[in-house]
PDB file of N, CA and C in Angstrom:
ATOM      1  N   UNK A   1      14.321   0.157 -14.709  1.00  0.00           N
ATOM      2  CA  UNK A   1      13.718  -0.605 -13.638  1.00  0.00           C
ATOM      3  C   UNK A   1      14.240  -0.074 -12.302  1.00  0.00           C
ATOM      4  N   UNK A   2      13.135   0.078 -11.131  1.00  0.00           N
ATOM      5  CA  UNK A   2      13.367   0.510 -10.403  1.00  0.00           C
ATOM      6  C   UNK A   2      15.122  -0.431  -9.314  1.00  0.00           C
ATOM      7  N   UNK A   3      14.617  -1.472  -9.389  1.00  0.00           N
ATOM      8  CA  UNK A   3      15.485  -2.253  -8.736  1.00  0.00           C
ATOM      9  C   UNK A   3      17.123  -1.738  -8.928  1.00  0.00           C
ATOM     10  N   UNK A   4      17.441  -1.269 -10.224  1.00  0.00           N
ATOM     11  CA  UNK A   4      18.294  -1.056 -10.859  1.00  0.00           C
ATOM     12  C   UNK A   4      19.594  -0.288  -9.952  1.00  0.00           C
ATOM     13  N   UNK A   5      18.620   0.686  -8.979  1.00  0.00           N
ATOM     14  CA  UNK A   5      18.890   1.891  -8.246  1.00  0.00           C
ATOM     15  C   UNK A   5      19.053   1.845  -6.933  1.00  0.00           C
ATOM     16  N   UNK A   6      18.790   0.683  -6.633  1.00  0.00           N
ATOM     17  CA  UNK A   6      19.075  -0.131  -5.325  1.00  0.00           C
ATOM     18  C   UNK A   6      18.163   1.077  -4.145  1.00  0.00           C
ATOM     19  N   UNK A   7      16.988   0.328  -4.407  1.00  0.00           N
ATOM     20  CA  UNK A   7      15.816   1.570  -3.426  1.00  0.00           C
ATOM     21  C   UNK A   7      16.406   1.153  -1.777  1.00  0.00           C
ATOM     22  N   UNK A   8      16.083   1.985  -1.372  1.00  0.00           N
ATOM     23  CA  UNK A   8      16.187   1.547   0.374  1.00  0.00           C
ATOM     24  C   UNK A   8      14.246   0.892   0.693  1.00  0.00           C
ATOM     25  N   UNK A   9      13.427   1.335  -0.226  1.00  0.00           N
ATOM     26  CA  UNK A   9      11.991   1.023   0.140  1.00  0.00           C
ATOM     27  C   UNK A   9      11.413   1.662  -0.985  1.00  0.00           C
ATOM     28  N   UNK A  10       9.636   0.308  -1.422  1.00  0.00           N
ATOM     29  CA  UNK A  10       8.903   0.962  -2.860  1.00  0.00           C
ATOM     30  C   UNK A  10       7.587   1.400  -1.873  1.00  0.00           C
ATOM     31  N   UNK A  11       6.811   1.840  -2.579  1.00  0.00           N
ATOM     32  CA  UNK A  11       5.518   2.503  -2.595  1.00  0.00           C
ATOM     33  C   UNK A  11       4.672   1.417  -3.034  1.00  0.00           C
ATOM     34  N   UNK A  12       3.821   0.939  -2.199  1.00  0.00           N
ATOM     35  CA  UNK A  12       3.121  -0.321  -2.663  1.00  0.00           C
ATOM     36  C   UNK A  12       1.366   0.260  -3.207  1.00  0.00           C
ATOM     37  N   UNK A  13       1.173   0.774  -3.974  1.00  0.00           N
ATOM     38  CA  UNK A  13      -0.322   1.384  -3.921  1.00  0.00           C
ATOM     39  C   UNK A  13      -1.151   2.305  -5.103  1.00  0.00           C
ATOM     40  N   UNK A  14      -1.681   2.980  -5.619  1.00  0.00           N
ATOM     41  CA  UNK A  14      -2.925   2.640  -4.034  1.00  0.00           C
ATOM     42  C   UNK A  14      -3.616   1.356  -3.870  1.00  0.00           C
ATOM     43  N   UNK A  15      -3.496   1.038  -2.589  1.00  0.00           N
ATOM     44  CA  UNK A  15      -4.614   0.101  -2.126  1.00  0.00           C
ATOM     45  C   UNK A  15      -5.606   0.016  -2.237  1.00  0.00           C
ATOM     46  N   UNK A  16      -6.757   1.291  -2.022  1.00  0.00           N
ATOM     47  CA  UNK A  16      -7.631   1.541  -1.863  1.00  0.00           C
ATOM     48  C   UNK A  16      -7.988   2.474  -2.918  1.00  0.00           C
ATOM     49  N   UNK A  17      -9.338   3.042  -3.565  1.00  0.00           N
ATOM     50  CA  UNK A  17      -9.514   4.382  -3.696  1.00  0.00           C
ATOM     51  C   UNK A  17      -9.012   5.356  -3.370  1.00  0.00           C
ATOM     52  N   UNK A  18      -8.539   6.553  -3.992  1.00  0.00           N
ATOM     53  CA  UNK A  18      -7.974   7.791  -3.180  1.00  0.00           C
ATOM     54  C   UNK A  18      -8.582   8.868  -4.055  1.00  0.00           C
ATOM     55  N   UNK A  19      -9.271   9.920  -3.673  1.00  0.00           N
ATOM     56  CA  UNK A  19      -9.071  11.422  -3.998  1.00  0.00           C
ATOM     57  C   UNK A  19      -7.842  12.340  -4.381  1.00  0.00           C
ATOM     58  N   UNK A  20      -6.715  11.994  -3.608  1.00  0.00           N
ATOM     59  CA  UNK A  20      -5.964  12.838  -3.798  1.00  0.00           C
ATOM     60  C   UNK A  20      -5.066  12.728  -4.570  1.00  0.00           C
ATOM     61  N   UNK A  21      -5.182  12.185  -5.918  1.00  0.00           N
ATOM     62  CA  UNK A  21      -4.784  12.450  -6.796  1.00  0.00           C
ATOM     63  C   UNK A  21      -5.597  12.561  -8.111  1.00  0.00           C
ATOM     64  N   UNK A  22      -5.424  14.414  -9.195  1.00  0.00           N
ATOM     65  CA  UNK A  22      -5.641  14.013  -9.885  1.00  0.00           C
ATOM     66  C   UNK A  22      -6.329  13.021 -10.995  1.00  0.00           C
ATOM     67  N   UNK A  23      -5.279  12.253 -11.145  1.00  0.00           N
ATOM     68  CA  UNK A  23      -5.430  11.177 -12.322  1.00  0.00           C
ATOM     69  C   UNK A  23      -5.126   9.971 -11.773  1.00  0.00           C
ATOM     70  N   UNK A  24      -5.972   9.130 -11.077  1.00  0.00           N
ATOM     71  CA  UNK A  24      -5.474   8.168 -10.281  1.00  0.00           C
ATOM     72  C   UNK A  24      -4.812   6.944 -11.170  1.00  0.00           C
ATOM     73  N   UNK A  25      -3.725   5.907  -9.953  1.00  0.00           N
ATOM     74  CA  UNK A  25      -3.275   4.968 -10.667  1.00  0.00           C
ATOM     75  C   UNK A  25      -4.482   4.222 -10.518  1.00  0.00           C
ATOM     76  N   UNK A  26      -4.430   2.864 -10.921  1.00  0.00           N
ATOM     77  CA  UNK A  26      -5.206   1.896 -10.526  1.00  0.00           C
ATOM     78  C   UNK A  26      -5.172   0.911  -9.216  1.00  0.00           C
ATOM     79  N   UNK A  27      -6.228   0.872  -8.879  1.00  0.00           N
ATOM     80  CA  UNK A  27      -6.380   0.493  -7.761  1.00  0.00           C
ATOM     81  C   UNK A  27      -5.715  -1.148  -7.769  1.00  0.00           C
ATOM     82  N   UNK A  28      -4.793  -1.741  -6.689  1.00  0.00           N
ATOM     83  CA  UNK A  28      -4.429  -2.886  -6.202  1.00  0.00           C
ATOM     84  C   UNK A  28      -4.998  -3.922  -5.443  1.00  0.00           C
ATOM     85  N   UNK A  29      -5.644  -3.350  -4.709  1.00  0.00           N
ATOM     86  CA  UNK A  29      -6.351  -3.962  -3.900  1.00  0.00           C
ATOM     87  C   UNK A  29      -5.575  -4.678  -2.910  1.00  0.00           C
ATOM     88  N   UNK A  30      -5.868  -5.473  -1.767  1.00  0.00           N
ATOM     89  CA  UNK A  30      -5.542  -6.151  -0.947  1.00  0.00           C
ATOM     90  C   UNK A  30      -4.693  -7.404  -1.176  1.00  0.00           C
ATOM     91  N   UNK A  31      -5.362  -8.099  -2.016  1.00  0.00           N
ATOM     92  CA  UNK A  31      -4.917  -9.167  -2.709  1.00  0.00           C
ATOM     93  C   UNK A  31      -2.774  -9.085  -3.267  1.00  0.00           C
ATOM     94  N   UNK A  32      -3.548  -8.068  -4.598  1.00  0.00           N
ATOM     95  CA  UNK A  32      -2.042  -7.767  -4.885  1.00  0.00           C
ATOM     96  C   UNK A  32      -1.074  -6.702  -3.991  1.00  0.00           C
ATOM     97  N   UNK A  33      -1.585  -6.054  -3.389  1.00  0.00           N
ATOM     98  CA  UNK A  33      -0.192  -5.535  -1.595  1.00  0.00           C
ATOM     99  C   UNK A  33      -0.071  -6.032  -1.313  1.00  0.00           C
ATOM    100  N   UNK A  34      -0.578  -7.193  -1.032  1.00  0.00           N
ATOM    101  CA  UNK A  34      -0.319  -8.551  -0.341  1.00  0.00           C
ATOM    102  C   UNK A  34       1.004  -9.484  -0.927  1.00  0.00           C
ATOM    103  N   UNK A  35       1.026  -9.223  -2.019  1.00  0.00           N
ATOM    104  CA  UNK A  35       1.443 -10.470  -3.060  1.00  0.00           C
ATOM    105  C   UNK A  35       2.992  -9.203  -3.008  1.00  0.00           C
ATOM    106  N   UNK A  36       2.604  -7.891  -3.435  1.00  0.00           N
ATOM    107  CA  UNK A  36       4.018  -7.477  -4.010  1.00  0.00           C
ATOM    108  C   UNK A  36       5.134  -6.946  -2.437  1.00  0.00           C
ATOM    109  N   UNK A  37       4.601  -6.744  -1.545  1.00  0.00           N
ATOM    110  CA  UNK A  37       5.098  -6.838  -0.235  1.00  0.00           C
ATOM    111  C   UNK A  37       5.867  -7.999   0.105  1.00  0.00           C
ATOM    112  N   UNK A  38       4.840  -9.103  -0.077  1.00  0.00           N
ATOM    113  CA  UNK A  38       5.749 -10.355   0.224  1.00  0.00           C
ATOM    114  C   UNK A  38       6.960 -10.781  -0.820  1.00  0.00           C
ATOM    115  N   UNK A  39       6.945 -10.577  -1.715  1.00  0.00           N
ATOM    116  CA  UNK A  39       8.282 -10.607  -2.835  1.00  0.00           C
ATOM    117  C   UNK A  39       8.840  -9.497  -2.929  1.00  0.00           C
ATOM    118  N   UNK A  40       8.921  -8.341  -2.459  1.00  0.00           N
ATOM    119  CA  UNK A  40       9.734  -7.330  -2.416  1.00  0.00           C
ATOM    120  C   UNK A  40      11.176  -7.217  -1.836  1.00  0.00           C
ATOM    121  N   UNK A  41      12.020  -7.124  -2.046  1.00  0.00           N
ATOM    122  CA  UNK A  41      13.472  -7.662  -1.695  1.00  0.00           C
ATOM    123  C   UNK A  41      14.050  -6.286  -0.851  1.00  0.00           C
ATOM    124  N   UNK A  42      13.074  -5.235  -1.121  1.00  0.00           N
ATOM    125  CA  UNK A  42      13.138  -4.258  -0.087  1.00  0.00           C
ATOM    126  C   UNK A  42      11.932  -3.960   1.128  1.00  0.00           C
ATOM    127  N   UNK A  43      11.885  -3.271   1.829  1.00  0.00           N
ATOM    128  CA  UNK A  43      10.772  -2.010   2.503  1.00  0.00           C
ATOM    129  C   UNK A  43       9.853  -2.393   1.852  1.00  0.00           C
ATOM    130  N   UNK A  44       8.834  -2.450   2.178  1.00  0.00           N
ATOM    131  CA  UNK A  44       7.177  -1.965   0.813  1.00  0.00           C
ATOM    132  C   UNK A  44       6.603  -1.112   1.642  1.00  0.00           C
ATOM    133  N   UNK A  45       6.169   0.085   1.273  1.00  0.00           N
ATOM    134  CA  UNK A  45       5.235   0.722   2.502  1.00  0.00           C
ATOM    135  C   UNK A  45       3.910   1.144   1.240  1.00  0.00           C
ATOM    136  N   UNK A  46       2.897   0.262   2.151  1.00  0.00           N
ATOM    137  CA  UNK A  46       1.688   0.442   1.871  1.00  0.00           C
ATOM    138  C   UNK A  46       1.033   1.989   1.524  1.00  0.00           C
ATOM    139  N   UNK A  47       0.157   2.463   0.632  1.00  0.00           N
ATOM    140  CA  UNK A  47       0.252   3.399   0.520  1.00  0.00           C
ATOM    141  C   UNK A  47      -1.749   3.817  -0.299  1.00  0.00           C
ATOM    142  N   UNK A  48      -2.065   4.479  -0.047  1.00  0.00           N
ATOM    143  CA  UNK A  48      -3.637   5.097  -0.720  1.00  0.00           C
ATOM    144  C   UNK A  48      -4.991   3.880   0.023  1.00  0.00           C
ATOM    145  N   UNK A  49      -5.625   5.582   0.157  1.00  0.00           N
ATOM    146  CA  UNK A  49      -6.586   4.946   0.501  1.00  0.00           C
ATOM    147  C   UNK A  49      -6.673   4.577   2.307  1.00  0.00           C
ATOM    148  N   UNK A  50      -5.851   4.909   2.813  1.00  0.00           N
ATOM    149  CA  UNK A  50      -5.691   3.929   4.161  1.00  0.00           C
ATOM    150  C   UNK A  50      -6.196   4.214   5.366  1.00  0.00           C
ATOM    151  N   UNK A  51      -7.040   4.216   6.146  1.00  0.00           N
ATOM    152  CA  UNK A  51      -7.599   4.698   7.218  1.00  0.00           C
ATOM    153  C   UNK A  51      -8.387   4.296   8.326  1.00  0.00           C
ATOM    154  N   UNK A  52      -8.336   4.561   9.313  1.00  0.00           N
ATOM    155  CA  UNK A  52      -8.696   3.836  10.481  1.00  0.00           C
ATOM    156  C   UNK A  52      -9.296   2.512  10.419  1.00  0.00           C
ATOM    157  N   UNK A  53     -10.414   2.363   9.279  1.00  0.00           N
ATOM    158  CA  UNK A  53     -11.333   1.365   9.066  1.00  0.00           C
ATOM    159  C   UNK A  53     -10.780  -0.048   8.712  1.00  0.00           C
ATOM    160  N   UNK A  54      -9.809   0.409   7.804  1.00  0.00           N
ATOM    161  CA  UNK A  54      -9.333  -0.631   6.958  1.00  0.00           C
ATOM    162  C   UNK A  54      -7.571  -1.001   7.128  1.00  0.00           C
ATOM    163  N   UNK A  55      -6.778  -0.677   7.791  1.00  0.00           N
ATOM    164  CA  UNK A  55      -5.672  -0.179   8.579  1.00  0.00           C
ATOM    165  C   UNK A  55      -5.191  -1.653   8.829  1.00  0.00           C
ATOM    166  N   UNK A  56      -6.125  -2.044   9.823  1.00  0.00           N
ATOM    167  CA  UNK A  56      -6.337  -3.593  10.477  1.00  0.00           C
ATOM    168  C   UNK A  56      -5.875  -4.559   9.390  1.00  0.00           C
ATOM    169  N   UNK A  57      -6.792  -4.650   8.368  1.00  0.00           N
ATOM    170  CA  UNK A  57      -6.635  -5.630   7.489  1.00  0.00           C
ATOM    171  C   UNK A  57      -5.402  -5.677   6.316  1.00  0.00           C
ATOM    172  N   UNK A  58      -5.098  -4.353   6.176  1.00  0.00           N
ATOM    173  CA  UNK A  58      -3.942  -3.725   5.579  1.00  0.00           C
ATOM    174  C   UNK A  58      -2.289  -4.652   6.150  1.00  0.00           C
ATOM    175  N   UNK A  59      -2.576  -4.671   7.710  1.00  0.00           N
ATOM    176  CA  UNK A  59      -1.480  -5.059   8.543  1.00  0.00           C
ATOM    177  C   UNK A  59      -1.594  -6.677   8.868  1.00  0.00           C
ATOM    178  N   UNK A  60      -2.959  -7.024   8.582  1.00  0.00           N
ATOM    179  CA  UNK A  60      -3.563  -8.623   8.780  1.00  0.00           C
ATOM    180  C   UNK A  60      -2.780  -9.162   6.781  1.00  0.00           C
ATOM    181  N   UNK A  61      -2.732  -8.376   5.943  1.00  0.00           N
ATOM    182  CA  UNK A  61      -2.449  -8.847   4.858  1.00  0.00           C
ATOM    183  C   UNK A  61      -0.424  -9.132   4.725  1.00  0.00           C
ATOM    184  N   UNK A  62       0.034  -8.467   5.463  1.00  0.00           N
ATOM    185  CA  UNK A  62       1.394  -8.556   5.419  1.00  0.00           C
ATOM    186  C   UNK A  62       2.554  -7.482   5.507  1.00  0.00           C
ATOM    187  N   UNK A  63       1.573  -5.959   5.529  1.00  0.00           N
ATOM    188  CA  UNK A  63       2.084  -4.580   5.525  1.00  0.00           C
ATOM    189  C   UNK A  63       2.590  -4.526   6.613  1.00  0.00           C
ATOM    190  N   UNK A  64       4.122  -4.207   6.830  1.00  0.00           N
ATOM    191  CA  UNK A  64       4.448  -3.641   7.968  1.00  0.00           C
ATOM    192  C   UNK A  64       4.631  -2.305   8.003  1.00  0.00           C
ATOM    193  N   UNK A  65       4.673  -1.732   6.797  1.00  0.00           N
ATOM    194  CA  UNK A  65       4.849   0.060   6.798  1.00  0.00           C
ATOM    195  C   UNK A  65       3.589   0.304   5.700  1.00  0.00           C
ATOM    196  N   UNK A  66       3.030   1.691   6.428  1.00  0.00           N
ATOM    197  CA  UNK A  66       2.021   2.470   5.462  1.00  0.00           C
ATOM    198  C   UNK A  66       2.246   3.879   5.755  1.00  0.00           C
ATOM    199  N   UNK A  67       1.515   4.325   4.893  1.00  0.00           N
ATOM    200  CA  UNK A  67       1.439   6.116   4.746  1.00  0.00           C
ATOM    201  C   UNK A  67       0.521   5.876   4.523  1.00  0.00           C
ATOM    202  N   UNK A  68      -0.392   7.330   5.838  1.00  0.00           N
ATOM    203  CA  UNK A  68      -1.542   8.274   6.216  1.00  0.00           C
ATOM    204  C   UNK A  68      -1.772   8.907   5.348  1.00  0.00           C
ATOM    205  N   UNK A  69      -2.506   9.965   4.470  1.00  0.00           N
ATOM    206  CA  UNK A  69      -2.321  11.408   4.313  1.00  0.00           C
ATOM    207  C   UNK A  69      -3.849  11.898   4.582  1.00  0.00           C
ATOM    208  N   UNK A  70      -4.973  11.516   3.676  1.00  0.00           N
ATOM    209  CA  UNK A  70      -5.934  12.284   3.969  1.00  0.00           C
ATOM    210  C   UNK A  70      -6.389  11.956   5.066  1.00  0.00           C
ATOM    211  N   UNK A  71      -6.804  10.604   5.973  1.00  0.00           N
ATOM    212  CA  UNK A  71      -6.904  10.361   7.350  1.00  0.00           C
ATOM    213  C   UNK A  71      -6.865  11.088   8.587  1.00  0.00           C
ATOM    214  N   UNK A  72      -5.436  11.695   8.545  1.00  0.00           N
ATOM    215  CA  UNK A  72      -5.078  12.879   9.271  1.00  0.00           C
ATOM    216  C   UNK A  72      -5.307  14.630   9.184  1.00  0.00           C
ATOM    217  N   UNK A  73      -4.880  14.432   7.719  1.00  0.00           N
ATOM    218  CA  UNK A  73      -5.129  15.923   7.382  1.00  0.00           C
ATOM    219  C   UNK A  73      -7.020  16.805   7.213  1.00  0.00           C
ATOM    220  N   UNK A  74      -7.336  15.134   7.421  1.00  0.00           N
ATOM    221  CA  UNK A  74      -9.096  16.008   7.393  1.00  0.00           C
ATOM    222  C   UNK A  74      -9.370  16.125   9.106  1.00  0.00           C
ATOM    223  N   UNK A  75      -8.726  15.646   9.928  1.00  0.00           N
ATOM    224  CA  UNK A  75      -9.181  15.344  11.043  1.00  0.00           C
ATOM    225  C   UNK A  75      -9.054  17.055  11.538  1.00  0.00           C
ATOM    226  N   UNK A  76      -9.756  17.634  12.791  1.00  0.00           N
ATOM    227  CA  UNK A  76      -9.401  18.921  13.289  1.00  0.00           C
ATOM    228  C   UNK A  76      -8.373  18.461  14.083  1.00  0.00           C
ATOM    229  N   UNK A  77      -8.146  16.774  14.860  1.00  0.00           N
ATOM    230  CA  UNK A  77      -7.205  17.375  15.903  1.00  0.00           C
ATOM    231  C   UNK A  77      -5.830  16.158  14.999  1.00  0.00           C
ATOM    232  N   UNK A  78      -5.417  16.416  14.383  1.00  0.00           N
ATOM    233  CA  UNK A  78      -4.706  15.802  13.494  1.00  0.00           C
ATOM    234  C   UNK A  78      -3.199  14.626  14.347  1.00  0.00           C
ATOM    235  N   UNK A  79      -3.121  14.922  15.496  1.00  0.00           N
ATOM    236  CA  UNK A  79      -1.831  14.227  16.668  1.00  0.00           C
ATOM    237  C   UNK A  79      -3.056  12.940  17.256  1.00  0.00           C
ATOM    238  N   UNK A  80      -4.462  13.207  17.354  1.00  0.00           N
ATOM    239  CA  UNK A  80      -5.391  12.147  17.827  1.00  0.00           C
ATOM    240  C   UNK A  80      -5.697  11.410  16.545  1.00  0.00           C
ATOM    241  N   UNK A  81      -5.682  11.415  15.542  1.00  0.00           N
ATOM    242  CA  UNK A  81      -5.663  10.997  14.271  1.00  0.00           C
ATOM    243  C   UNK A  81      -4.135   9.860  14.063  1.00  0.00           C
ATOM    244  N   UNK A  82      -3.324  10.453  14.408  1.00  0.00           N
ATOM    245  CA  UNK A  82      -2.186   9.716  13.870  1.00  0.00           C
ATOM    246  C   UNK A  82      -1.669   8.696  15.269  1.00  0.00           C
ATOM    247  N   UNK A  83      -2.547   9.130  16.954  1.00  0.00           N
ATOM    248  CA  UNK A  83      -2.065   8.490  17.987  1.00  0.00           C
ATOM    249  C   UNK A  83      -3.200   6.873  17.614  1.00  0.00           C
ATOM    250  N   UNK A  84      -4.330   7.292  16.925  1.00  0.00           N
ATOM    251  CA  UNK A  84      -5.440   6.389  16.847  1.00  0.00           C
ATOM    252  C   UNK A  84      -4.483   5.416  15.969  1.00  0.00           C
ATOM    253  N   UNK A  85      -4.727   5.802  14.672  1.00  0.00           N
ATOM    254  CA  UNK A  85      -3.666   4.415  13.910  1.00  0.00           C
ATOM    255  C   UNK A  85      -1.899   4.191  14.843  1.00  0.00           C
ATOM    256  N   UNK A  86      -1.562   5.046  15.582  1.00  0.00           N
ATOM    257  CA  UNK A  86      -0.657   4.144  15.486  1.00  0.00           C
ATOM    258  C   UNK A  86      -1.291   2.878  16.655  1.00  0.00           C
ATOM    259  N   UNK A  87      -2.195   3.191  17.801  1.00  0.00           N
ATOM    260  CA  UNK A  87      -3.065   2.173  18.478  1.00  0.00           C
ATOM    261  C   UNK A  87      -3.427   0.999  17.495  1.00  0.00           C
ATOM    262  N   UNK A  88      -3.593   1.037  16.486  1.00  0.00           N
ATOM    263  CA  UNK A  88      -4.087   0.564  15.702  1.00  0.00           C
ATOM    264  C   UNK A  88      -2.915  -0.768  15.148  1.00  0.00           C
ATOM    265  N   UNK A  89      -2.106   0.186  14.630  1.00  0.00           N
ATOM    266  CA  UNK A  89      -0.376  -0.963  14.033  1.00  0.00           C
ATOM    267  C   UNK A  89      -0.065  -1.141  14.859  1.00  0.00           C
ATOM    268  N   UNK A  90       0.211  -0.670  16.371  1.00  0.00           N
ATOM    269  CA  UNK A  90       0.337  -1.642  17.373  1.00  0.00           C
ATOM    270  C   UNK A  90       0.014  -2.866  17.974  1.00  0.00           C
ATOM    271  N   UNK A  91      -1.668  -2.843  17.992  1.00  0.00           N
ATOM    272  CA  UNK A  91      -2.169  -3.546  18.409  1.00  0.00           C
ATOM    273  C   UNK A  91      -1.964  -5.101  17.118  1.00  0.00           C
ATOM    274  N   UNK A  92      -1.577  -4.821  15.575  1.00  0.00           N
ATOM    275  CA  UNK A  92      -1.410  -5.893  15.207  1.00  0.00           C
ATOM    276  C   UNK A  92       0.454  -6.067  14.680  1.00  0.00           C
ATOM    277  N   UNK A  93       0.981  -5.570  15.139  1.00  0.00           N
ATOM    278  CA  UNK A  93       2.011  -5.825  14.948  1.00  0.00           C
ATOM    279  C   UNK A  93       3.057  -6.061  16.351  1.00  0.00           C
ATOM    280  N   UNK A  94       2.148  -6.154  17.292  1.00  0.00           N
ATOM    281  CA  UNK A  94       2.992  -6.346  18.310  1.00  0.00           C
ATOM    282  C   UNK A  94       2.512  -8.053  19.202  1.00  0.00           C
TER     283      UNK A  94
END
């Protein structure tokens, strides 16, 4: 068990659909990030799937940390990509 190992922070995800993996896990959905964030005795950082669209509600559910990846990396200007979401977790976490 992870706990065992005394994490500094878990991987809450995927949230969403993702491409970039392979063999995907199963999807969580909103509902349960919601649920395992709030009982997490560490960090949770939100994770798959996550992008401009849906970001909002991600941070409206209880996420205070997430990871980007395809969001950014498809974008051409990839620093306006990552200045947009952080506009974004700002605007609901502040």
């Amino acid at each position: 068990m992870a706990s065992r190992r005394s994490p500094d922070y878990i991987g809450v995800g995927p949230v969403f659909a993702t491409p970039t993996k392979a063999v995907s896990d199963p999807v969580l959905g909103l509902e349960r990030m919601a649920s395992i964030v709030r009982s997490s005795p560490v960090a949770a950082v939100a994770i798959g799937g996550i992008d401009r669209g849906n970001l909002a509600e991600v941070l409206r559910r209880g996420a205070r940390n997430f990871c980007v990846v395809r969001e950014v990396n498809r974008q051409p200007d990839p620093g306006t990509a990552i200045r947009e979401l952080q506009d974004i977790w700002r605007q609901k976490s502040g």
